[in-house]
Protein backbone atom coordinates (compact mmCIF):
# COMPACT_ATOMS: atom_id res chain seq x y z
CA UNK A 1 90.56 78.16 96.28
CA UNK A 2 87.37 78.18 93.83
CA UNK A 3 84.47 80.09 94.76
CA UNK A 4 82.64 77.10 95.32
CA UNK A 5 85.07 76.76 98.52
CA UNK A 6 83.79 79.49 100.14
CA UNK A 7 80.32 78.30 100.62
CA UNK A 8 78.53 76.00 102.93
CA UNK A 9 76.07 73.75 100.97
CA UNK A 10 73.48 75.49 101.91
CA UNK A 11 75.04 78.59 99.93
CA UNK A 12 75.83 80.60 103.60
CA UNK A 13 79.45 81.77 103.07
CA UNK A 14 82.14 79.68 105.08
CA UNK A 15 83.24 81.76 108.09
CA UNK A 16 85.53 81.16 110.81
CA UNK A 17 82.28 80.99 113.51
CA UNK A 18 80.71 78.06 111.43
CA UNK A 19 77.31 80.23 111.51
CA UNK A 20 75.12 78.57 108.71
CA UNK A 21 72.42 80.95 108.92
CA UNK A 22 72.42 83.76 106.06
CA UNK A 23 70.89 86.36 107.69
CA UNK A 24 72.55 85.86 111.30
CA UNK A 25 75.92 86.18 109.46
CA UNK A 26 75.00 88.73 107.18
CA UNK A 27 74.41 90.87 110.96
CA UNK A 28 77.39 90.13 111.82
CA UNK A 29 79.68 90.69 108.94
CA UNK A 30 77.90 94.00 109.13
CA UNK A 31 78.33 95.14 112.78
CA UNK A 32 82.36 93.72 112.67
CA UNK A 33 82.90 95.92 109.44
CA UNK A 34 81.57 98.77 110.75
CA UNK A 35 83.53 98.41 114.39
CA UNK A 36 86.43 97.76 112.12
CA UNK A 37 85.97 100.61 109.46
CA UNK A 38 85.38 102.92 112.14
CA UNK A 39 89.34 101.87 113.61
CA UNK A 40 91.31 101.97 110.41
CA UNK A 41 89.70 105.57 109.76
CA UNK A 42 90.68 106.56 113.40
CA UNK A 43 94.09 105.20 112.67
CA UNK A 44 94.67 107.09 109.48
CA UNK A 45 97.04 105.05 107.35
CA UNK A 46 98.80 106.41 104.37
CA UNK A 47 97.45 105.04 101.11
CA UNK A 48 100.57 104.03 98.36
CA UNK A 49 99.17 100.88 96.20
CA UNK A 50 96.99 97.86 96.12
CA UNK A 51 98.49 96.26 99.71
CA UNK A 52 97.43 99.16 101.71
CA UNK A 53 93.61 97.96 100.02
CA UNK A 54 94.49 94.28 101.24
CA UNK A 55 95.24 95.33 104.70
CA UNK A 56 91.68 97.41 104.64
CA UNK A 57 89.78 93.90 103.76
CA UNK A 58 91.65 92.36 105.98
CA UNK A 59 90.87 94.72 109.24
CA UNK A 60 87.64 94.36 108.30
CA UNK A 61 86.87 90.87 108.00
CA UNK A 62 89.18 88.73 109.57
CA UNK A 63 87.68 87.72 112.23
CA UNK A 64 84.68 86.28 110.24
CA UNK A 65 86.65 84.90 106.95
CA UNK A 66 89.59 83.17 106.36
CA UNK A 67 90.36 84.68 103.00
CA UNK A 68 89.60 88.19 104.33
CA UNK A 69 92.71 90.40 103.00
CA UNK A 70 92.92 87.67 99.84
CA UNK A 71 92.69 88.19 96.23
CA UNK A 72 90.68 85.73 94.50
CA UNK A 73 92.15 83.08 92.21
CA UNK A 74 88.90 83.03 90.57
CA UNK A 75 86.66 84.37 87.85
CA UNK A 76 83.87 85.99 89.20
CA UNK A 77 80.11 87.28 88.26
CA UNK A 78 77.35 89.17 89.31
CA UNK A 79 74.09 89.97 88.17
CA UNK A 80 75.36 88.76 84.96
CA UNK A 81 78.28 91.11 84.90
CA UNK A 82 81.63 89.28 84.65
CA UNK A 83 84.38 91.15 86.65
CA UNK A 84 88.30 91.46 85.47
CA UNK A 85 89.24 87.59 84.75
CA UNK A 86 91.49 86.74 87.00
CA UNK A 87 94.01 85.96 84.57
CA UNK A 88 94.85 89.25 83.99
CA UNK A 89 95.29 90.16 87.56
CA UNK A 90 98.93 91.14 86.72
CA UNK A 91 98.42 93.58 84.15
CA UNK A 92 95.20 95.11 86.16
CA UNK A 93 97.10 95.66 89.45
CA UNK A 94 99.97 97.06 87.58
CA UNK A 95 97.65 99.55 85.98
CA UNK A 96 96.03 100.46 89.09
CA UNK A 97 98.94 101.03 90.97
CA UNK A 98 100.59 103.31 88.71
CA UNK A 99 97.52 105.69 89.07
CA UNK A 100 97.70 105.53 92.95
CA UNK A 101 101.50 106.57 92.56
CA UNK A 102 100.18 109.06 89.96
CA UNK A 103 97.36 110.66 92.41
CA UNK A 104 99.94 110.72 95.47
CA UNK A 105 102.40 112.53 93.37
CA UNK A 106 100.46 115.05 91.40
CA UNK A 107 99.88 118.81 92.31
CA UNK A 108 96.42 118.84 91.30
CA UNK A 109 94.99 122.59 90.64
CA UNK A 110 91.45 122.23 91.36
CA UNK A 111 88.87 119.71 92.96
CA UNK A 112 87.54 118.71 89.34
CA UNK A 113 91.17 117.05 88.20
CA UNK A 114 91.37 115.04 91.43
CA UNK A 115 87.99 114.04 91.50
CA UNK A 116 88.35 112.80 87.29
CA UNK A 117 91.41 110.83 88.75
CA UNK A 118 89.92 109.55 91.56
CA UNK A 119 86.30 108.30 89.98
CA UNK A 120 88.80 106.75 87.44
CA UNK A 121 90.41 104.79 89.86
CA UNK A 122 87.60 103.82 92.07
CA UNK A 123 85.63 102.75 88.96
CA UNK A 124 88.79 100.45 88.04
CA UNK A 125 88.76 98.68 91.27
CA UNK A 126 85.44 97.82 91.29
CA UNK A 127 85.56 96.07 87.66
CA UNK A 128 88.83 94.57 89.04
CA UNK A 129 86.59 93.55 92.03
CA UNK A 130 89.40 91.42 93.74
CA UNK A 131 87.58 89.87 96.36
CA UNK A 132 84.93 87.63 97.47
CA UNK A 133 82.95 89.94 99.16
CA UNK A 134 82.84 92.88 100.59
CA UNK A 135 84.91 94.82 97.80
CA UNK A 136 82.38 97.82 98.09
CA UNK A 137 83.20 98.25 102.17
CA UNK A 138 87.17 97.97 101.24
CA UNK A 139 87.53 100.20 98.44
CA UNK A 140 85.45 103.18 99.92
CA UNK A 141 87.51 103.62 102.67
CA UNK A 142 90.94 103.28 100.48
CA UNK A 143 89.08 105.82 98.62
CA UNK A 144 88.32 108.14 101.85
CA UNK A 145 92.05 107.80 102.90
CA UNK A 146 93.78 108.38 99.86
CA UNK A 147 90.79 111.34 98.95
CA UNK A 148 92.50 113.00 102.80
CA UNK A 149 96.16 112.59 101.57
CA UNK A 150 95.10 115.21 98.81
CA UNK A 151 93.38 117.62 100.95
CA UNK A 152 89.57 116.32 100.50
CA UNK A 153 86.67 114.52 102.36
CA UNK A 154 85.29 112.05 100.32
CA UNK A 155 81.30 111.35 101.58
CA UNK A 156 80.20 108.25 100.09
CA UNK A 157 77.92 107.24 102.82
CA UNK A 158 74.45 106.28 102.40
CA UNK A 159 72.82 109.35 103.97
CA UNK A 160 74.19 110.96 100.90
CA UNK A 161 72.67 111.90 97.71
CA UNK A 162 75.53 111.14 95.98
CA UNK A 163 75.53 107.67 97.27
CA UNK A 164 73.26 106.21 94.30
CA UNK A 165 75.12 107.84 91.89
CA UNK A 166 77.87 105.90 92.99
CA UNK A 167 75.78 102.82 93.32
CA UNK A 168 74.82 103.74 89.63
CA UNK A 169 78.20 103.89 88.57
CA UNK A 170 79.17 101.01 90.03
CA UNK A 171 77.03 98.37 88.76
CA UNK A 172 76.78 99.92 84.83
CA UNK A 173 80.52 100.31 85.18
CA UNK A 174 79.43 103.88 84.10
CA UNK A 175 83.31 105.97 84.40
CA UNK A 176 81.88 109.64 83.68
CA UNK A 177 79.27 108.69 86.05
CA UNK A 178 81.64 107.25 89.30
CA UNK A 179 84.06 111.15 88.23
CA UNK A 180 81.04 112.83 89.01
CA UNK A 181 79.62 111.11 92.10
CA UNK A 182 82.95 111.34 93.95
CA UNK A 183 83.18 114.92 92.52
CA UNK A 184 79.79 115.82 94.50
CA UNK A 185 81.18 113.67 97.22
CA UNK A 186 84.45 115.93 97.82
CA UNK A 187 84.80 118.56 100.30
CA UNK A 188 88.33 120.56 101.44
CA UNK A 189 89.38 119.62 104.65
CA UNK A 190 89.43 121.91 106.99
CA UNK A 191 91.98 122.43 110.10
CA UNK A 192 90.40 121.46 113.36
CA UNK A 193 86.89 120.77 111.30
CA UNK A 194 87.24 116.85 112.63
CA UNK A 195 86.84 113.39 111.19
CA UNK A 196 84.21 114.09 108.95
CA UNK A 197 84.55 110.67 106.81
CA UNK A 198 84.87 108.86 110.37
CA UNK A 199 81.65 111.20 111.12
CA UNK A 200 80.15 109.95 107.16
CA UNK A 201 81.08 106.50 108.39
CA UNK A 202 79.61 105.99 111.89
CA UNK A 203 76.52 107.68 110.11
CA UNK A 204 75.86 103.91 107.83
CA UNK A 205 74.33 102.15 111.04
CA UNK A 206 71.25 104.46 110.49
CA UNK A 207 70.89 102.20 107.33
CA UNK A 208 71.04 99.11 108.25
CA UNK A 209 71.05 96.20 105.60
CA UNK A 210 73.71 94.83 103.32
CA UNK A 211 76.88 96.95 102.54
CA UNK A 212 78.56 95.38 99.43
């Protein structure tokens, strides 16, 4: 599939309920993530490498997109930055998921040395950007679940400051930057103190627009 493929002519993104309007799907897409996010954070799975981020996509989109859950075979751009080619898929996903093996198996002493290793990551799967869309949505909450196996809430929701450092980070592929926003983003998790990223979560249809 090209990314050409996955567009109508009229440059709406092909989806499953042959909706052609931009703005009508882009509701949509939004409300069925959410619903959907809000379910795989209730369920809790365990986080080990780059399939558990598949199924996440998946979950979330597939009953809008067929390729939801689908790495792209394609080179892709955005506001003139050019993500991982996909040629090197291989090596990337290699990379990546020797540091989720490394996170899940290291004793970390303090908040700062998880949070260095978990910016790192986060900022390496958004330059590897593997899908057609919604690769913000997915990786978040891969980030949220993996950020609970080691003890932490991770609040990257829009209501919080730290949220445009992130978005910072993110599009000027800034590393130091993405350490430190998930660094302000961390809290300890404590017993019988709830969901709070299923809490951080529901909290995003307060801000209602696009989610990428």
């Amino acid at each position: 599939m090209n990314f050409s493929d996955t567009l109508y002519s009229n440059g709406t993104k092909r989806n499953k309920l042959g909706i052609k309007d931009k703005q009508i799907l882009k509701e949509l897409e939004y409300q069925e993530a959410q619903f959907q996010g809000i379910k795989i954070l209730k369920d809790n799975p365990e986080i080990q490498n780059l399939n558990d981020l598949k199924k996440i996509h998946k979950q979330l989109f597939e009953n809008v997109y067929e390729w939801a859950g689908e790495f792209r075979t394609y080179d892709m751009q955005k506001n003139g930055h050019t993500f991982q080619p996909y040629e090197t898929f291989p090596e990337g996903m290699n990379f990546l998921n020797n540091m989720i093996k490394h996170i899940n198996h290291k004793q970390y002493v303090n908040k700062h040395y998880l949070a260095v290793d978990l910016g790192g990551l986060l900022s390496d799967l958004n330059e590897l950007h593997p899908f057609r869309e919604g690769n913000g949505r997915s990786q978040r909450i891969f980030m949220q679940l993996l950020s609970q196996q080691k003890g932490y809430r991770l609040h990257l929701g829009k209501d919080r400051k730290s949220y445009q450092m992130y978005l910072s980070a993110a599009v000027h592929d800034d590393r130091q930057e993405m350490q430190h926003a998930v660094e302000k983003s961390m809290t300890p998790i404590v017993p019988n103190g709830g969901n709070r990223s299923l809490d951080n979560f529901i909290g995003l249809k307060h801000h209602r627009g696009p989610i990428r």
